[in-house]
Each structure stands twice: as C-alpha cells, then as structure tokens.
N, C-alpha and C. Protein backbone atom coordinates (compact mmCIF):
# COMPACT_ATOMS: atom_id res chain seq x y z
N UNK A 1 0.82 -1.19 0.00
CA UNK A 1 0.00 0.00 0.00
C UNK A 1 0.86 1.26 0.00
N UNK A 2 1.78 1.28 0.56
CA UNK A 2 2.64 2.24 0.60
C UNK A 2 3.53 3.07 -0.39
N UNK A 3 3.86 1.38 -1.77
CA UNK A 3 3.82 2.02 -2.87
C UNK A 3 2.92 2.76 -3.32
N UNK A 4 1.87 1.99 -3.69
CA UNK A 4 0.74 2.52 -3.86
C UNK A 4 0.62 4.38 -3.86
N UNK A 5 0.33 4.37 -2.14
CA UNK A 5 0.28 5.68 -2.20
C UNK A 5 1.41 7.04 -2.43
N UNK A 6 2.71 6.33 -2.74
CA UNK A 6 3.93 7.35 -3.45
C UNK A 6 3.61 7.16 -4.50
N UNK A 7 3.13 6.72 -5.66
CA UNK A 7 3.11 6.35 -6.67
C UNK A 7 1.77 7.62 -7.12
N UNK A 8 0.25 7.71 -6.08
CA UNK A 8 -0.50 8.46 -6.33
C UNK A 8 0.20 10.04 -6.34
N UNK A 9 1.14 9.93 -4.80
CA UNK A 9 1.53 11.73 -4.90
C UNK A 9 2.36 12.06 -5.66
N UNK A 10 3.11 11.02 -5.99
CA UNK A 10 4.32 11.58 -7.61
C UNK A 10 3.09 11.76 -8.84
N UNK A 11 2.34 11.32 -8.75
CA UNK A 11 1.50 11.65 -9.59
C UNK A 11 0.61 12.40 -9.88
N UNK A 12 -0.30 13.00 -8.34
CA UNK A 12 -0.53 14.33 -8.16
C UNK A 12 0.21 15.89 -8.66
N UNK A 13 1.96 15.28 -7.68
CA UNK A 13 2.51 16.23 -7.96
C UNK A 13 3.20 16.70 -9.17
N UNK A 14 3.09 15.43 -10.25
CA UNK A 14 3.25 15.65 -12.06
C UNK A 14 2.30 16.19 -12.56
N UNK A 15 1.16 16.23 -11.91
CA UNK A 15 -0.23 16.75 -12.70
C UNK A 15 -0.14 18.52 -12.55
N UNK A 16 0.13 18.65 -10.88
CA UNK A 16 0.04 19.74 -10.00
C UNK A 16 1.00 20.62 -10.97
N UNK A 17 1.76 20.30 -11.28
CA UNK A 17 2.85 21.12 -11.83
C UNK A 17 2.61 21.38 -13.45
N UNK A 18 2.27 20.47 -14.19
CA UNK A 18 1.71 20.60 -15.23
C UNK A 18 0.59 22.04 -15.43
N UNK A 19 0.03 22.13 -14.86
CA UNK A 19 -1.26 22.48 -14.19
C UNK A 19 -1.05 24.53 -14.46
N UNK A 20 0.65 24.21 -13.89
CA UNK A 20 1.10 25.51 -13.22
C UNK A 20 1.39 26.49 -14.81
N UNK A 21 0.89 27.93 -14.91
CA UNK A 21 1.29 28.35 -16.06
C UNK A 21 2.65 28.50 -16.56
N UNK A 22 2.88 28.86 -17.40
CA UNK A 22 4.28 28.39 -17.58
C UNK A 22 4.72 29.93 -17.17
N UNK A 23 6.32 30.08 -16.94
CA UNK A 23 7.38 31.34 -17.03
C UNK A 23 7.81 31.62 -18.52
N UNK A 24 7.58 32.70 -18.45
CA UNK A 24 8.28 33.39 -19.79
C UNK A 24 10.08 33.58 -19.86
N UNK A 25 10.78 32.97 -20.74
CA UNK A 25 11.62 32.91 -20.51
C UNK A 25 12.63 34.25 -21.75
N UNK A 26 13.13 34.78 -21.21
CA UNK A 26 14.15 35.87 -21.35
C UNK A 26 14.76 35.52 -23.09
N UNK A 27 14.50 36.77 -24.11
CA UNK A 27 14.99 36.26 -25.25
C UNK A 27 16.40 36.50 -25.32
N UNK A 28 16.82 35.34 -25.98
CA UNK A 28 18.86 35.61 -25.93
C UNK A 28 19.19 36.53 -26.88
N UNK A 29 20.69 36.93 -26.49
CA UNK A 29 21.22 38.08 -28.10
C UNK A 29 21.90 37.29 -28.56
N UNK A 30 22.11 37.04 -30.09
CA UNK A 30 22.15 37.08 -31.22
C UNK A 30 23.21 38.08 -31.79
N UNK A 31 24.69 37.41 -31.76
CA UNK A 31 25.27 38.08 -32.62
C UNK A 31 25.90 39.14 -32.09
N UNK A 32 26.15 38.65 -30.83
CA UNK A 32 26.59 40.04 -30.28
C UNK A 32 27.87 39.80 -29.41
N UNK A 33 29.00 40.79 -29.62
CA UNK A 33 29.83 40.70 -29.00
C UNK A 33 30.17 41.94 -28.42
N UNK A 34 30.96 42.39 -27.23
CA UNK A 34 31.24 43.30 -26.52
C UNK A 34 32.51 44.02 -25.55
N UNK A 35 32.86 45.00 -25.54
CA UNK A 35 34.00 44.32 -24.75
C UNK A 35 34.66 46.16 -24.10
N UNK A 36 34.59 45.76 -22.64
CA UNK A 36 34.52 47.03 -21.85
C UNK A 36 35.59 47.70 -22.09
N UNK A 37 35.67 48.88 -22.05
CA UNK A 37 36.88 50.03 -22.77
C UNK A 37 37.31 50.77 -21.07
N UNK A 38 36.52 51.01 -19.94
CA UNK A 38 36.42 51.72 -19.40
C UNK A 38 35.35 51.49 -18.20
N UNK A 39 35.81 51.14 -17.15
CA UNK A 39 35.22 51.37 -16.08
C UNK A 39 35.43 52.28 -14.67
N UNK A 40 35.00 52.88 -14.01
CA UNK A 40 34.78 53.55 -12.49
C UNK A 40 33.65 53.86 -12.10
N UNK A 41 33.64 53.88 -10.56
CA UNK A 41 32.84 54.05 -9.52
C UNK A 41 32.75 55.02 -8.74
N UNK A 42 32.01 56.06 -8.94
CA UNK A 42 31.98 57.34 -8.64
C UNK A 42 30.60 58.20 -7.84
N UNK A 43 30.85 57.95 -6.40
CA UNK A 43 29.16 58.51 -5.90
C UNK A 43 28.23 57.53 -5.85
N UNK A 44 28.61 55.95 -6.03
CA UNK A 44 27.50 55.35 -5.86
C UNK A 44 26.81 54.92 -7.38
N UNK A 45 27.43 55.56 -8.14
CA UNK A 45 27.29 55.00 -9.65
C UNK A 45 28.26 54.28 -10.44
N UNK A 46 28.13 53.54 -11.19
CA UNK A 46 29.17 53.02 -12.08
C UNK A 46 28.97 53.74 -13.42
N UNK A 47 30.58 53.97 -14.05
CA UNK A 47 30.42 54.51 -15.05
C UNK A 47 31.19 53.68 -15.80
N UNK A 48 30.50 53.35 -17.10
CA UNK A 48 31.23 52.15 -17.76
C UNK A 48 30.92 52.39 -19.31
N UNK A 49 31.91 52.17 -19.70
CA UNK A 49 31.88 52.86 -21.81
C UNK A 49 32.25 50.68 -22.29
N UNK A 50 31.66 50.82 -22.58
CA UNK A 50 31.49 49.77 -23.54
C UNK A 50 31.27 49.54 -25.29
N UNK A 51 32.04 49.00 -26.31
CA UNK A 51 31.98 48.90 -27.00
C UNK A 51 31.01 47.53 -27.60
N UNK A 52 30.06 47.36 -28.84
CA UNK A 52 29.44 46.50 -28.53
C UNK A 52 29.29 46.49 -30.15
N UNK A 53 29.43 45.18 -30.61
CA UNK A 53 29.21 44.70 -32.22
C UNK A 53 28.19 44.15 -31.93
N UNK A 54 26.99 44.27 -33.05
CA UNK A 54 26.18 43.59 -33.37
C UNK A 54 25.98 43.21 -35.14
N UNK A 55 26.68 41.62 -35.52
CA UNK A 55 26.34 40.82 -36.43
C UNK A 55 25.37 41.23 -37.35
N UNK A 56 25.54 41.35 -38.89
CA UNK A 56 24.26 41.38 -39.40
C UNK A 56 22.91 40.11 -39.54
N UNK A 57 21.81 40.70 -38.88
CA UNK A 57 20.71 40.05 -38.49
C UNK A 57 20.96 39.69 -36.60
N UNK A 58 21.88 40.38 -36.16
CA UNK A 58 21.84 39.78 -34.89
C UNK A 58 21.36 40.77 -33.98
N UNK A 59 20.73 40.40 -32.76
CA UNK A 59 20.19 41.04 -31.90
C UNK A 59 20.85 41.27 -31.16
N UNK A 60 20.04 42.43 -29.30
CA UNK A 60 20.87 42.59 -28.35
C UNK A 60 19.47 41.16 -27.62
N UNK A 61 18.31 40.96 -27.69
CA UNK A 61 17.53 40.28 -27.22
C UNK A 61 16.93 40.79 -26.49
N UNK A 62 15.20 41.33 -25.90
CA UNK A 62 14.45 41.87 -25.13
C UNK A 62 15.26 42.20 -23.75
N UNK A 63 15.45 43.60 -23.63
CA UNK A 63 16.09 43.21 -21.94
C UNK A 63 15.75 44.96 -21.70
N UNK A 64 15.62 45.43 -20.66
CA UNK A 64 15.93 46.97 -19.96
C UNK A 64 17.27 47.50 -19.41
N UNK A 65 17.92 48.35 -18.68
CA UNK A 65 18.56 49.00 -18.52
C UNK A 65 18.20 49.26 -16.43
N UNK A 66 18.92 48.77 -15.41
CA UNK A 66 18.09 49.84 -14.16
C UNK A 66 18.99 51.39 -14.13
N UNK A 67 20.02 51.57 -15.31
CA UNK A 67 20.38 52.95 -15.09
C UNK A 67 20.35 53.51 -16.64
N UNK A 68 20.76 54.76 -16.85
CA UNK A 68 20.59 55.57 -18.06
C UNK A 68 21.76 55.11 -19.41
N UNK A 69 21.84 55.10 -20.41
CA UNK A 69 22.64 54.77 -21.49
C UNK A 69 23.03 56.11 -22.32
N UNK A 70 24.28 56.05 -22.69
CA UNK A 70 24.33 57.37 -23.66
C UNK A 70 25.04 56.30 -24.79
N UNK A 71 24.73 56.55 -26.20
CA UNK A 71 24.86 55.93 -27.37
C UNK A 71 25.84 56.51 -28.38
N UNK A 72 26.80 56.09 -29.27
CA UNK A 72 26.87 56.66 -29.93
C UNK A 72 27.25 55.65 -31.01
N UNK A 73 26.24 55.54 -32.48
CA UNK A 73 27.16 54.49 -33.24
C UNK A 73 27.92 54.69 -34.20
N UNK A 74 29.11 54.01 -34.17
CA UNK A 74 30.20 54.17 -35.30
C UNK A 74 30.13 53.48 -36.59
N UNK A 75 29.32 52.66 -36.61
CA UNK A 75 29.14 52.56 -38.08
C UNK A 75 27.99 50.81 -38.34
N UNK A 76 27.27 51.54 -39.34
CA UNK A 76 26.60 50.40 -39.32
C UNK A 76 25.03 51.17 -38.88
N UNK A 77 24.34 50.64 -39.15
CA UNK A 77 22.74 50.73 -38.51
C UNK A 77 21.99 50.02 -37.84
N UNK A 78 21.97 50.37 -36.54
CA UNK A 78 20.82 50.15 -35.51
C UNK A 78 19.51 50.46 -35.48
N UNK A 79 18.23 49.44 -35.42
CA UNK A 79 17.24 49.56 -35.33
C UNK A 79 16.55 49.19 -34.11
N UNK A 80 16.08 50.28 -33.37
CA UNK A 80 15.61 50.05 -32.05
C UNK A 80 14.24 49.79 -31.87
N UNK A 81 13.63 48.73 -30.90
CA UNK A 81 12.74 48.39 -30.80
C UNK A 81 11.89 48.71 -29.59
N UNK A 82 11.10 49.18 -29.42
CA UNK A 82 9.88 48.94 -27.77
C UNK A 82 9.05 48.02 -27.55
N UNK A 83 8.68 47.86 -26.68
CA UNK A 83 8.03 46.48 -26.15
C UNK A 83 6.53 46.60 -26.51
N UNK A 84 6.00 47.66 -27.39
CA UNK A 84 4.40 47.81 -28.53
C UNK A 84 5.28 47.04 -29.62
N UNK A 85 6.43 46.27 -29.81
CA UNK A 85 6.99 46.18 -31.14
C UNK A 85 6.88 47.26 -32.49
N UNK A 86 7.04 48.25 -31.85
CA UNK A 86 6.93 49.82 -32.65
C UNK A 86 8.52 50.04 -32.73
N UNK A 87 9.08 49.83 -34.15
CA UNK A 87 10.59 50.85 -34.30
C UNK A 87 10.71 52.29 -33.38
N UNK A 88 11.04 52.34 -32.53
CA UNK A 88 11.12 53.81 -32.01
C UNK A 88 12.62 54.69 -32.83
N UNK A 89 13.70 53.86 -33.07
CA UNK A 89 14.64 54.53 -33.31
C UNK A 89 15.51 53.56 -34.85
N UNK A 90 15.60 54.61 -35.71
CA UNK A 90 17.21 53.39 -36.80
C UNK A 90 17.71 54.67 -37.07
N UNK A 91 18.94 54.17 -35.94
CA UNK A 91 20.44 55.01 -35.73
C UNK A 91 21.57 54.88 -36.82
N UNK A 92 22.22 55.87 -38.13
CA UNK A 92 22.88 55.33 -38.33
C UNK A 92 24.03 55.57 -37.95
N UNK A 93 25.18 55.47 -38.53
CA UNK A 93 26.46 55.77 -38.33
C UNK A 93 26.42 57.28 -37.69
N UNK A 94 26.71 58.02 -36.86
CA UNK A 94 27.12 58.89 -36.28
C UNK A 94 25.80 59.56 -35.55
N UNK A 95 24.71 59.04 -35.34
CA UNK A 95 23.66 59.08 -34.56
C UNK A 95 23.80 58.75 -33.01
N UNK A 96 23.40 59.62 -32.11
CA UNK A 96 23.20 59.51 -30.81
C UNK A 96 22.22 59.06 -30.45
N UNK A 97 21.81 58.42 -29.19
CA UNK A 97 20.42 58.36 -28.78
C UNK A 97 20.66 57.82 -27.27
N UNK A 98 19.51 58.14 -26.01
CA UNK A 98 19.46 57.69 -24.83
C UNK A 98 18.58 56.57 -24.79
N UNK A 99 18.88 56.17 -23.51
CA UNK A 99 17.78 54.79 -23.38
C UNK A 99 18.02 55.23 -21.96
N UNK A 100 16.55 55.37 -21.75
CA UNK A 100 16.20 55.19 -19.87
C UNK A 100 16.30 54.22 -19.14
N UNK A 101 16.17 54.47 -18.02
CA UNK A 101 15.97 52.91 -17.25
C UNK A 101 14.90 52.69 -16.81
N UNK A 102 14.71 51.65 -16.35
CA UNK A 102 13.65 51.23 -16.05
C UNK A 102 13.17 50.09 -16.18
N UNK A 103 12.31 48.88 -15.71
CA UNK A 103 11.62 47.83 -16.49
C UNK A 103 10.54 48.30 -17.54
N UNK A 104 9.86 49.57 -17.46
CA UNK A 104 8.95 50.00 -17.77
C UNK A 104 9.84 50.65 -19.67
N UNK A 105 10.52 50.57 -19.46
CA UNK A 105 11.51 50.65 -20.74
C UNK A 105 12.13 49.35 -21.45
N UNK A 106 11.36 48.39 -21.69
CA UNK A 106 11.91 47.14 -22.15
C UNK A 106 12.01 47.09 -23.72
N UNK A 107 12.77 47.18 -24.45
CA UNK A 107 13.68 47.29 -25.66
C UNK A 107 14.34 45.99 -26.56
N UNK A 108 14.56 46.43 -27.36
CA UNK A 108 15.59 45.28 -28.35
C UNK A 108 16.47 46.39 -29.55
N UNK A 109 17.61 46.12 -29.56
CA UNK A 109 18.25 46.48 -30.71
C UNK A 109 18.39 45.51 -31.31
N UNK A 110 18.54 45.92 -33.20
CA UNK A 110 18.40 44.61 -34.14
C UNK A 110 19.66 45.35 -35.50
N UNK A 111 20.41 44.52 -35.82
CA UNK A 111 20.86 44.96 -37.26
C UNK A 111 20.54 44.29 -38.36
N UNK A 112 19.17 44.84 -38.83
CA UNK A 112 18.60 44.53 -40.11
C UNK A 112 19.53 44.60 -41.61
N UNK A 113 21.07 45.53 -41.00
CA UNK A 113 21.96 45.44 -42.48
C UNK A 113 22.55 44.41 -42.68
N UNK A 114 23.46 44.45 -43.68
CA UNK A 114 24.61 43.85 -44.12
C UNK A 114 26.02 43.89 -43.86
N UNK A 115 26.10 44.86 -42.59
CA UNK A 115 27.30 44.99 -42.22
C UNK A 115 27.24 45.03 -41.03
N UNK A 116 28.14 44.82 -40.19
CA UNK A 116 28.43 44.64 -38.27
C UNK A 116 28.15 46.09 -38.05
N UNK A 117 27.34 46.24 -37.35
CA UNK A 117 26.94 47.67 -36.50
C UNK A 117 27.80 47.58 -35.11
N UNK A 118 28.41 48.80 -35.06
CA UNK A 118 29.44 48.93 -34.07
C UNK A 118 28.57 50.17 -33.46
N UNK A 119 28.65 50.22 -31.84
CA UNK A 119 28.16 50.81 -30.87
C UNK A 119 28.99 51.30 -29.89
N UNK A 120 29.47 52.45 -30.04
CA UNK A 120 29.79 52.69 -28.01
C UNK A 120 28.83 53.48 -27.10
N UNK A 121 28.99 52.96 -26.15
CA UNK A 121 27.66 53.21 -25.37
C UNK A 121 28.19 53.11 -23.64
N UNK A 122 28.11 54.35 -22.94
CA UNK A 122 27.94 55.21 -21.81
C UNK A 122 27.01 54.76 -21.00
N UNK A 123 27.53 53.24 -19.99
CA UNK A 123 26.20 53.17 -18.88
C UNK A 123 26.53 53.92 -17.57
N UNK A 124 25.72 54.48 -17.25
CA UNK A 124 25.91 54.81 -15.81
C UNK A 124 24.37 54.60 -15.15
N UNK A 125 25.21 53.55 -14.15
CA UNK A 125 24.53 52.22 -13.22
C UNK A 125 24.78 52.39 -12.15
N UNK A 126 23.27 52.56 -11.21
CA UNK A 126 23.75 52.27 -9.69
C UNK A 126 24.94 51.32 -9.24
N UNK A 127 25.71 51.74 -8.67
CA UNK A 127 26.78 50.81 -8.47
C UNK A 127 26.39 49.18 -8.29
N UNK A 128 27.09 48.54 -9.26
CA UNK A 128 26.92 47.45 -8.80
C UNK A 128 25.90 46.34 -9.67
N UNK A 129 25.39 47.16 -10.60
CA UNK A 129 23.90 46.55 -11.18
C UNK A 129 24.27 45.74 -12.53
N UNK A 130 24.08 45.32 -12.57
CA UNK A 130 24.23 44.39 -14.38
C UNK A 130 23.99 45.33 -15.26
N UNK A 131 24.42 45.58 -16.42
CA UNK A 131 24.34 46.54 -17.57
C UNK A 131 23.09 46.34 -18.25
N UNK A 132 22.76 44.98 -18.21
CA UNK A 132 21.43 45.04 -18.69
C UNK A 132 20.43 44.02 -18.14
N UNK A 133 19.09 43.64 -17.88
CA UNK A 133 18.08 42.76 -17.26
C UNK A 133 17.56 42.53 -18.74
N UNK A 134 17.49 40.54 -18.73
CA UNK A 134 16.66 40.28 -19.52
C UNK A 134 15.39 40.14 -19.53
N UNK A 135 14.46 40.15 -20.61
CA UNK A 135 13.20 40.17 -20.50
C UNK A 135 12.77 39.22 -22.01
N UNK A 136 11.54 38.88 -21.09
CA UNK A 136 10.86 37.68 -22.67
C UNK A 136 10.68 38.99 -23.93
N UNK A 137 10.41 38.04 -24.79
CA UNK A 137 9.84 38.73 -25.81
C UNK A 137 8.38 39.19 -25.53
N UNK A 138 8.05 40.47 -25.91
CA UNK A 138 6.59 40.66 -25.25
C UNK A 138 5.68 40.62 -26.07
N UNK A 139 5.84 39.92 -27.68
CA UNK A 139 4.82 39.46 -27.86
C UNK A 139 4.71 39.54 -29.78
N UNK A 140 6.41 40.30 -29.84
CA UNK A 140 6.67 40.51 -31.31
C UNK A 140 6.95 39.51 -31.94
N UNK A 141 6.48 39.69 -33.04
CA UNK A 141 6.79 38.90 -34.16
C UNK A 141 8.59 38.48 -34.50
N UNK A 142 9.32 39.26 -33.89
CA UNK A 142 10.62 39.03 -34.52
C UNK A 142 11.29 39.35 -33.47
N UNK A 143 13.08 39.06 -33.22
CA UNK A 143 13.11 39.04 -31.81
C UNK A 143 14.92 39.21 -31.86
C-alpha cells in the first residue's frame, strides 16, 4: 500500500505542476559581441563605456537597462525596438540616442543590415547593477 500511495503523490505532484502556467523565458542576443573600454565608480554610480558589435541580423535580445545609457554608433545601422513592437529609433552611423531605465523601458536592438553595426555606449549604473536585465519577448513577431 505504501507504494501505492507514493506512486498516487508523484503523480498528483506531475499533474500539479503541469497544471502551473508556464514562465516566460528571457529572449537571448544574437550576434553580439562586446567588450569594456572603461570602467569607475563614482558617488554610488558606475560609469562604464562599452563597445558592442552587433552581427548582421543579430540582436541585443528583449532586456531593460536599471540605469541611463548614452549611445553613440560608429558605423553600421541600428534599429531600435519597444516592447508595442513599434521601431522607435534606426540610428545610423554617427547618430546619438538615450535609453532610460527602467523595467517600464523594455527594448531590443536589431541589425537589419549587411554589415556589423558597431556601438559605443555610456552606462551609468547604480553601483553594482548588471548593464542590462533580460526580458521575454513581449509578444513581437521578430526578436
């Protein structure tokens, strides 16, 4: 009997879980390589210049920012995305642009060209914070 009844709660608890909605899981980047030029810690912020290739057709993958970004790209075209899947921004070569922070700011950059889009880009981050938080895709067609 004792089998018996482990046999019912492994089986409950396969159903139970089944049951459970699923987690949305965080879209990956695509094509992307990076590589820090510059870091310090100043007041409780990090200030960090990063250089960042993105592959043609490759993504950065759905994610936010918890501090502010300053942009600048060196060559190549960036097409920026918001989480309405609305283009908000296509940066080209010598174009600036900010990105806020926030979760409420959830984003994707994409290089729709034919050539490696090169980026340097100005985070300044509460000390200590990851440069970027991933996030699922929220619901676009392309990613």
């Amino acid at each position: 009997m004792r089998n018996g009844y482990r046999a019912a709660l492994a089986g409950v608890a396969v159903l139970g879980l089944s049951l459970l909605p699923g987690t949305a899981e965080a879209t990956p980047s695509s094509g992307v390589t990076a590589t820090i030029l510059s870091q310090h810690t100043v007041g409780g912020k990090d200030f960090i210049l990063r250089e960042i290739t993105i592959a043609p057709g490759g993504s950065t993958g759905w994610h936010h920012h918890d501090g502010t970004l300053f942009a600048l790209v060196k060559s190549g075209t960036l097409t920026h995305d918001e989480a309405d899947c609305q283009v908000d921004g296509v940066y080209h070569a010598g174009a600036t642009f900010i990105e806020p922070s926030g979760a409420d700011h959830v984003h994707i950059g994409r290089n729709l060209g034919t050539t490696p889009m090169v980026l340097d880009v100005l985070y300044i981050d509460p000390a200590g914070s990851p440069l970027s938080e991933d996030e699922p895709n929220p619901g676009c067609s392309f990613q």
